[in-house]
Protein backbone atom coordinates (compact mmCIF):
# COMPACT_ATOMS: atom_id res chain seq x y z
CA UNK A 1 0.00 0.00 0.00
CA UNK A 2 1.13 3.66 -1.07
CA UNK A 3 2.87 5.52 2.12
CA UNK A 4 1.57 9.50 2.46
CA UNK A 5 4.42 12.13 2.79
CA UNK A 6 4.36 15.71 3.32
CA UNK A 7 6.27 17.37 0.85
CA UNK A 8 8.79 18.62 3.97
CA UNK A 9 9.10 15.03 4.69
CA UNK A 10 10.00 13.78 1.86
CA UNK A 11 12.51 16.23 0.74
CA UNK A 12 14.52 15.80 4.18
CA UNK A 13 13.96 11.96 3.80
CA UNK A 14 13.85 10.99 -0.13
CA UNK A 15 16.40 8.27 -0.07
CA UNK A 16 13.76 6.75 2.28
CA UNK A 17 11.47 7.38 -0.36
CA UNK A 18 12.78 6.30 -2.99
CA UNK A 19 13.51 3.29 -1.70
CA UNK A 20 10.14 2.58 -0.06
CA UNK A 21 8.82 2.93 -3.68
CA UNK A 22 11.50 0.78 -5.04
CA UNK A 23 10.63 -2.01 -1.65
CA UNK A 24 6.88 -1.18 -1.47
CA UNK A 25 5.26 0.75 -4.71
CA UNK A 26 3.99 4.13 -5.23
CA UNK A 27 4.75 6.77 -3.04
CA UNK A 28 2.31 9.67 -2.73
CA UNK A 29 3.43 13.17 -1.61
CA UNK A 30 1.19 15.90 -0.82
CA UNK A 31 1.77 19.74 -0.88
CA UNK A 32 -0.32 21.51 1.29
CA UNK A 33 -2.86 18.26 1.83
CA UNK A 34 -3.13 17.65 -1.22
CA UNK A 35 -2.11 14.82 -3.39
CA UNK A 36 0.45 16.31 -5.88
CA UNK A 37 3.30 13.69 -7.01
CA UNK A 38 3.60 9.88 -6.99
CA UNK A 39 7.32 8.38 -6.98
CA UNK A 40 7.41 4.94 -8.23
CA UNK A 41 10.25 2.68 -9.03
CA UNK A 42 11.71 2.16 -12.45
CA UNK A 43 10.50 -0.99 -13.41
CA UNK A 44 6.77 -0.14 -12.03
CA UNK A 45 7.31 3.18 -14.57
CA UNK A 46 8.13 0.97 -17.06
CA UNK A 47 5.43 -1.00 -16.54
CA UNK A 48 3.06 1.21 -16.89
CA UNK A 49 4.54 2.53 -20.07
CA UNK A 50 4.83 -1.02 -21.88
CA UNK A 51 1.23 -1.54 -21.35
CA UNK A 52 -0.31 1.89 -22.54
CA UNK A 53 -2.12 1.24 -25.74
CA UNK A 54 -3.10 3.66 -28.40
CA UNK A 55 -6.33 5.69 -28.24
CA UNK A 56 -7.54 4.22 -31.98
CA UNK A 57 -6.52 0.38 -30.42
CA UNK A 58 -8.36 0.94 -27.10
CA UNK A 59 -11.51 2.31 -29.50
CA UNK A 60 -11.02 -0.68 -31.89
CA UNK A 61 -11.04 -3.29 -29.33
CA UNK A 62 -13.97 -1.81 -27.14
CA UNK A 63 -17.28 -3.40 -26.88
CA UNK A 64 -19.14 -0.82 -28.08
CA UNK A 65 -16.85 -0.80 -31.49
CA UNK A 66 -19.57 -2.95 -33.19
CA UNK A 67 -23.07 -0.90 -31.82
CA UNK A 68 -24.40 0.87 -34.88
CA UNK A 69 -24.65 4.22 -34.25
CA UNK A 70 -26.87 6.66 -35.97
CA UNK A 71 -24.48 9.63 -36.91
CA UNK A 72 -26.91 11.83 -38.70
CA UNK A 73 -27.25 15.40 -37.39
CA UNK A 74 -30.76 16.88 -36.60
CA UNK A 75 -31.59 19.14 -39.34
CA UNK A 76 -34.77 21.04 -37.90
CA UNK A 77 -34.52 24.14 -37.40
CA UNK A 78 -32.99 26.37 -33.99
CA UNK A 79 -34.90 25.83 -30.96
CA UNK A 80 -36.62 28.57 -29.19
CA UNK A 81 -34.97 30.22 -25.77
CA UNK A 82 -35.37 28.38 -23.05
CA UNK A 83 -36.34 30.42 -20.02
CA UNK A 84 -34.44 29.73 -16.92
């Protein structure tokens, strides 16, 4: 599981950081509360970037690739205000 550090933390300790994410995963560090940077190891990064597809593959292979949509745009004319 991911450890929480506060930025302050984690810039007097990053060795410990770095190799809690290389031991344990993901670190998360937060600046000011709030989630802001993830240090991971190496091998998870390249993980992650060996198993990215691309956009038009992730389309292709979808479910939904093979539901016949109806593409035609509505030709009537503008509709009236609506009041809010």
């Amino acid at each position: 599981m991911a450890r929480v550090w506060q930025i302050q933390e984690a810039k007097n300790k990053f060795s410990e950081v770095v190799n809690e994410a290389i031991k344990h995963g993901p670190q998360i560090i937060t600046k000011r509360g709030v989630e802001t940077v993830i240090v991971l190891s190496y091998a998870q990064y390249r993980k992650v970037m060996l198993n990215q597809k691309k956009l038009s593959d992730f389309f292709r292979e979808s479910p939904l690739a093979k539901v016949d949509l109806d593409l035609m745009r509505d030709k009537s004319g503008v509709r009236p205000d609506i009041a809010l």
